[in-house]
C-alpha atoms as a PDB file:
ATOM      1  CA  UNK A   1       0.000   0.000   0.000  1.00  0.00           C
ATOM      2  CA  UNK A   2       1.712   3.174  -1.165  1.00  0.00           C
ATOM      3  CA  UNK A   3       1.822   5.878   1.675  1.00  0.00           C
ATOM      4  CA  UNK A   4       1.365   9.357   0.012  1.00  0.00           C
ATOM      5  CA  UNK A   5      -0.587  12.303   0.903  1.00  0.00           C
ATOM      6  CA  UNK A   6      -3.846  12.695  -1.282  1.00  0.00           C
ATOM      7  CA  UNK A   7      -2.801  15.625  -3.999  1.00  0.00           C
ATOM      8  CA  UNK A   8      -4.504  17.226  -7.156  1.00  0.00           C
ATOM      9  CA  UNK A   9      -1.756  17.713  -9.781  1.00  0.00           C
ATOM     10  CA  UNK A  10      -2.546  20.186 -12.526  1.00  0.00           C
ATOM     11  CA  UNK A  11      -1.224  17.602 -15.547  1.00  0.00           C
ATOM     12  CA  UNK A  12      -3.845  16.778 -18.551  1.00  0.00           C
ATOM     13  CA  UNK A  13      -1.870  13.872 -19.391  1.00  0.00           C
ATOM     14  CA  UNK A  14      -2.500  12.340 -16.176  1.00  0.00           C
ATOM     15  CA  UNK A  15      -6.537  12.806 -16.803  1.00  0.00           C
ATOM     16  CA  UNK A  16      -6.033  11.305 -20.411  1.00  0.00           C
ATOM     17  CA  UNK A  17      -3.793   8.106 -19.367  1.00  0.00           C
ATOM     18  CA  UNK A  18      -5.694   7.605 -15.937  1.00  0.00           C
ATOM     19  CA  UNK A  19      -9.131   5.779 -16.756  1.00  0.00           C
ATOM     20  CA  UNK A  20      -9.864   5.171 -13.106  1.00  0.00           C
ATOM     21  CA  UNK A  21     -11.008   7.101 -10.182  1.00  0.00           C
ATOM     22  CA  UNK A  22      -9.967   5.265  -6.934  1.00  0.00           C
ATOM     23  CA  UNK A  23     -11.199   5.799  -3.434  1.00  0.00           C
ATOM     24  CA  UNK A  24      -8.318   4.272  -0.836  1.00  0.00           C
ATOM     25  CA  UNK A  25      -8.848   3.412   2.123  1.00  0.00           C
ATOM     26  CA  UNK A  26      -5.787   4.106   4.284  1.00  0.00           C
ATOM     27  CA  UNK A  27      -6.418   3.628   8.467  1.00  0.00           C
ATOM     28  CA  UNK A  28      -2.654   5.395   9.001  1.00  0.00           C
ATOM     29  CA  UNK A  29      -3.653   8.797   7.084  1.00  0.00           C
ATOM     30  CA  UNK A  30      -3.426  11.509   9.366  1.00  0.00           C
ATOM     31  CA  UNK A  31      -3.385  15.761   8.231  1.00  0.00           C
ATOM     32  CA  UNK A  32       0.036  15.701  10.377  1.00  0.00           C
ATOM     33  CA  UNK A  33       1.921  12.799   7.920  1.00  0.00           C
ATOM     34  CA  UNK A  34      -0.237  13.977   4.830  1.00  0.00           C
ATOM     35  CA  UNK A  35       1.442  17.833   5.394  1.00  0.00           C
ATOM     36  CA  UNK A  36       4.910  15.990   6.230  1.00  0.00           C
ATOM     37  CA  UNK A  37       4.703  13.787   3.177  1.00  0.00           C
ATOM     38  CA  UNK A  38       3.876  17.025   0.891  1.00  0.00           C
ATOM     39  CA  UNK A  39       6.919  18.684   2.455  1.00  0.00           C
ATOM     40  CA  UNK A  40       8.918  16.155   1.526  1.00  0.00           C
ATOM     41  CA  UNK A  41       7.578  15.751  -2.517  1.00  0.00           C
ATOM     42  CA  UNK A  42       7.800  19.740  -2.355  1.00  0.00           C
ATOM     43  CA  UNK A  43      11.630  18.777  -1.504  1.00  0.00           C
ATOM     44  CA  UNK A  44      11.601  16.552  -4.544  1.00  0.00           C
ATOM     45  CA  UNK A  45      12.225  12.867  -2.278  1.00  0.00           C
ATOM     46  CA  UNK A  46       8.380  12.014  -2.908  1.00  0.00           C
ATOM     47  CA  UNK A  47       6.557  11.663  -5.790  1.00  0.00           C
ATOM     48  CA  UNK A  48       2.872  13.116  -5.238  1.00  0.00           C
ATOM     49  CA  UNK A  49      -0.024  11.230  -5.602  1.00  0.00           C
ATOM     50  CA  UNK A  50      -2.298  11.598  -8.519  1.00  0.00           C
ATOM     51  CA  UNK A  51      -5.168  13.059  -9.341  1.00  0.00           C
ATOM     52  CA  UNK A  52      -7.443  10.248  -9.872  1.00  0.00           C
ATOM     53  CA  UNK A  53      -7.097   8.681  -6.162  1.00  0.00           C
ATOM     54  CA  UNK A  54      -9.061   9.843  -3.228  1.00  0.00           C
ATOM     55  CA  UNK A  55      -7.345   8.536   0.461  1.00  0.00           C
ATOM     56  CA  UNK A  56      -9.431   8.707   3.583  1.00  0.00           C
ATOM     57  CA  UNK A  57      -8.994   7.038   7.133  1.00  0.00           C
ATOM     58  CA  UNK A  58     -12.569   6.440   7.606  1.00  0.00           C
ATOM     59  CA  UNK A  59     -15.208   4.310   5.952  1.00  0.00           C
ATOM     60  CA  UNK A  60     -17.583   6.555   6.434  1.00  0.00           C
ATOM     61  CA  UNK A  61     -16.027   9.405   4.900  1.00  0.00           C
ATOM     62  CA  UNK A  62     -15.596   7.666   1.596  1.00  0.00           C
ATOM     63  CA  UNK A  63     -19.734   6.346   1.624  1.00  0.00           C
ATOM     64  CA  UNK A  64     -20.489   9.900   2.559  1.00  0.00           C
ATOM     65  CA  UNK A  65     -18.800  11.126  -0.433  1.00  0.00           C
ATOM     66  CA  UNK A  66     -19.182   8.181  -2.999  1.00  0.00           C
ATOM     67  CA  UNK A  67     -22.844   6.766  -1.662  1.00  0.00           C
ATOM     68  CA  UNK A  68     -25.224   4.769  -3.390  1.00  0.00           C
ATOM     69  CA  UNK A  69     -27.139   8.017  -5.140  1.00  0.00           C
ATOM     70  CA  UNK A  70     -24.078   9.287  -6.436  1.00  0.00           C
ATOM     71  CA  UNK A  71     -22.950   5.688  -7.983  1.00  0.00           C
ATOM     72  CA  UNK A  72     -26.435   5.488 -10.085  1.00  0.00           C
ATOM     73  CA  UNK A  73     -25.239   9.426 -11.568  1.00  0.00           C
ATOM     74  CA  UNK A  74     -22.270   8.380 -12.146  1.00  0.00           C
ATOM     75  CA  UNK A  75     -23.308   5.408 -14.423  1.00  0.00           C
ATOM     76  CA  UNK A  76     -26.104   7.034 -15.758  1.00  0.00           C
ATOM     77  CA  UNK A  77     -23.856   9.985 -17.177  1.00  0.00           C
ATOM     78  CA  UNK A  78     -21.564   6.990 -18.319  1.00  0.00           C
ATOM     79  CA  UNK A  79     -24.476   4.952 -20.488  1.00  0.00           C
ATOM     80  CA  UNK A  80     -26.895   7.537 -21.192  1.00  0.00           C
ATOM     81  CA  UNK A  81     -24.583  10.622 -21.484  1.00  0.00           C
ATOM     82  CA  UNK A  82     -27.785  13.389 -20.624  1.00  0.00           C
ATOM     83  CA  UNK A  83     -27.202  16.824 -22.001  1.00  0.00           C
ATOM     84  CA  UNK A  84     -28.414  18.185 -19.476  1.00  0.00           C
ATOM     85  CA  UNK A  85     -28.380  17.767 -15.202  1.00  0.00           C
ATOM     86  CA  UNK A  86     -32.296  18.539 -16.104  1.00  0.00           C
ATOM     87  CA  UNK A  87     -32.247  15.647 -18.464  1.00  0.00           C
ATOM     88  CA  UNK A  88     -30.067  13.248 -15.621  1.00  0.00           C
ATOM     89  CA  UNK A  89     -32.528  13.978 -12.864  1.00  0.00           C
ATOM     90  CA  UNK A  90     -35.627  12.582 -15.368  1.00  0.00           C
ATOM     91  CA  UNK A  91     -33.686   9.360 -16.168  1.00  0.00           C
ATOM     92  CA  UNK A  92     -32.858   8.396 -12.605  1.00  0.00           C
ATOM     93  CA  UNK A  93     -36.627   9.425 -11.386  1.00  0.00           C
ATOM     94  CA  UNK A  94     -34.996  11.565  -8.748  1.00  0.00           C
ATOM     95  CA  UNK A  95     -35.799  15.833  -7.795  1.00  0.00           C
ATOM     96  CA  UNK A  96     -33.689  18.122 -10.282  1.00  0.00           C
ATOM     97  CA  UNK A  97     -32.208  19.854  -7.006  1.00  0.00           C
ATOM     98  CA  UNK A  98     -30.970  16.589  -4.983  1.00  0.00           C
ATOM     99  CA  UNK A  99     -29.272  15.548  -8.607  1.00  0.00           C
ATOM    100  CA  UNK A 100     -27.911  18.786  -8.920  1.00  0.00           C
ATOM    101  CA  UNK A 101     -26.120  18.871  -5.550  1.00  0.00           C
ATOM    102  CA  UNK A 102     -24.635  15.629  -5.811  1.00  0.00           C
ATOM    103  CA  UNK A 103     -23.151  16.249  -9.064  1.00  0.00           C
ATOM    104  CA  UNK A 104     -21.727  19.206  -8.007  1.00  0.00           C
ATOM    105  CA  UNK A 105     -20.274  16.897  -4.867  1.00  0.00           C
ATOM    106  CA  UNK A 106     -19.009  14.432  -7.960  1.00  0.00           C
ATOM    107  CA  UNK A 107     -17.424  17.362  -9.638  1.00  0.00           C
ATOM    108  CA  UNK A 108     -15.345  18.612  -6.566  1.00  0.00           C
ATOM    109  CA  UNK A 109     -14.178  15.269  -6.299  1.00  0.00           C
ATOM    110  CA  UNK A 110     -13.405  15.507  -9.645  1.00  0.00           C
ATOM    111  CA  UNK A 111     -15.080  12.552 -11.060  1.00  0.00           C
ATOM    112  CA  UNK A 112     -17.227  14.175 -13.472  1.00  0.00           C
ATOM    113  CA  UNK A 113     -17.149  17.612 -15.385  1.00  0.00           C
ATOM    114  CA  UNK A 114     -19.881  20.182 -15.068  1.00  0.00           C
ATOM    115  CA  UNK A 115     -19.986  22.364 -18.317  1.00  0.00           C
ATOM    116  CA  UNK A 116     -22.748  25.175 -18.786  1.00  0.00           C
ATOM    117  CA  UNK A 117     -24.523  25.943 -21.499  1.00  0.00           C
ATOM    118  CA  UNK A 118     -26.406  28.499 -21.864  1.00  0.00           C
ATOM    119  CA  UNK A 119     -28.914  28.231 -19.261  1.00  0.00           C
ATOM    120  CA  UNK A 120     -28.405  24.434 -18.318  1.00  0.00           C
ATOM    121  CA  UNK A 121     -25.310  22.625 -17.804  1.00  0.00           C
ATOM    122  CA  UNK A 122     -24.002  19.046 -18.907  1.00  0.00           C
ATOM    123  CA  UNK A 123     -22.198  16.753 -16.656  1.00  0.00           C
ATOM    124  CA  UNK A 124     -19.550  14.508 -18.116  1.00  0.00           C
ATOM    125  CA  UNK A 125     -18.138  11.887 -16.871  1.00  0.00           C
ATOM    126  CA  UNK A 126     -14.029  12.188 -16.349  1.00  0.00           C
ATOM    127  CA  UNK A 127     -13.259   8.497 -15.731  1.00  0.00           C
ATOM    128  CA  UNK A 128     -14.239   4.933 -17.113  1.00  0.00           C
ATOM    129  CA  UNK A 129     -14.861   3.432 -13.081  1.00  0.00           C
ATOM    130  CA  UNK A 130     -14.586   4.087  -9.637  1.00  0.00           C
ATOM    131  CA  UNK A 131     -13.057   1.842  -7.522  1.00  0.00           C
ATOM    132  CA  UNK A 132     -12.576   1.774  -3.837  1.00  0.00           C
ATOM    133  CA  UNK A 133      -9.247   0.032  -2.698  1.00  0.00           C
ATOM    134  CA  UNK A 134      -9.507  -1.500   0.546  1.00  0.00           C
ATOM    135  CA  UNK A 135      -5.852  -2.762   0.654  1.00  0.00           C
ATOM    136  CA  UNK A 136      -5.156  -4.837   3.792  1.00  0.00           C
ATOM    137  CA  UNK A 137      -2.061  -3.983   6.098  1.00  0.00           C
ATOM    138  CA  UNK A 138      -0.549  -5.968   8.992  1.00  0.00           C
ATOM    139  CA  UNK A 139      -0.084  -2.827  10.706  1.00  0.00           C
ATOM    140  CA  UNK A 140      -2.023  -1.862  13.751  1.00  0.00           C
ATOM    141  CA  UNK A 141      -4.752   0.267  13.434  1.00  0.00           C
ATOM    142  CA  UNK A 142      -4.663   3.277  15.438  1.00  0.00           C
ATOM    143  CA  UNK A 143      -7.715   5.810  16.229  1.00  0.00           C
ATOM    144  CA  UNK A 144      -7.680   9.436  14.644  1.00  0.00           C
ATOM    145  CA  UNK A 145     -10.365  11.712  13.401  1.00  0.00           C
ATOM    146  CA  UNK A 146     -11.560  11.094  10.134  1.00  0.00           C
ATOM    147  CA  UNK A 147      -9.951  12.813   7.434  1.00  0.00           C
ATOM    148  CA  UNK A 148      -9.919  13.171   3.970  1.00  0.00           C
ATOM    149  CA  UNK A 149      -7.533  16.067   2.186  1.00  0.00           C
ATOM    150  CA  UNK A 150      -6.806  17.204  -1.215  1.00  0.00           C
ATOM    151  CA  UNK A 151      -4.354  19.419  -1.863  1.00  0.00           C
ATOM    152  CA  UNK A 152      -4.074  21.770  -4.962  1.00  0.00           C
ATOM    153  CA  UNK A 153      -0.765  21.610  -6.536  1.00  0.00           C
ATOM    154  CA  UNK A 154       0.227  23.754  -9.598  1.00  0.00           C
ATOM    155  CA  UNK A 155       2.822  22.750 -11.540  1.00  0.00           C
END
């Protein structure tokens, strides 16, 4: 299990080669190691994480953020590509206002792609799949607030 600090990076090759959005589950992530860790890629002796993986220390972080609701967007924008969040909301059966909050949760994450136009705005998706990597450690687990941190980085 790799041990870096969650980080955007501001590459477009990374978006074009990376075809997968990943979740990780990481007990040992703390703000203190994840702000040590960037010091240290800042310092050019760790490479920073990409774009396209998400690390939290708590379960329920990563279901708060990637719940069931957000999954069905997610593959609807995927099979039925709406032109509209107007258009999303009718194929999924759900209120226009609940869809549009949760793709603007899926956006921050950057998952998806929100563009307007002219009045309404499309989501696109920005990956193939999301997965959630629940690697296994023989470390001990230790108790810590939840956290989950991206940090901007601009190249």
């Amino acid at each position: 299990m790799r041990n870096l600090a969650t980080s955007t990076m501001n590459n477009k090759l990374m978006k074009s080669t990376n075809k997968t959005f990943i979740f990780q589950y990481d007990p040992y992530f703390s703000p203190k190691r994840m702000f040590g860790e960037f010091k240290e890629a800042i310092n050019g002796k760790k490479y920073i994480q990409p774009e396209n993986v998400m690390v939290a220390n708590d379960l329920a972080v990563i279901h708060s953020i990637i719940g069931k609701a957000r999954l069905k967007i997610f593959a609807c924008i995927k099979e039925y590509q709406p032109n509209t969040i107007r258009k999303l909301s009718s194929l999924l059966h759900r209120d226009y206002t609940n869809v549009w909050r949760d793709c603007q949760v899926l956006a921050n994450c950057g998952i998806i792609k929100l563009e307007r136009q002219g009045s309404e705005t499309k989501p696109t998706i920005l990956y193939e799949q999301i997965v959630l990597d629940f690697s296994v450690s023989s470390k001990r687990v230790s108790i810590e607030k939840p956290t989950i941190t991206r940090l901007a980085v601009k190249a």
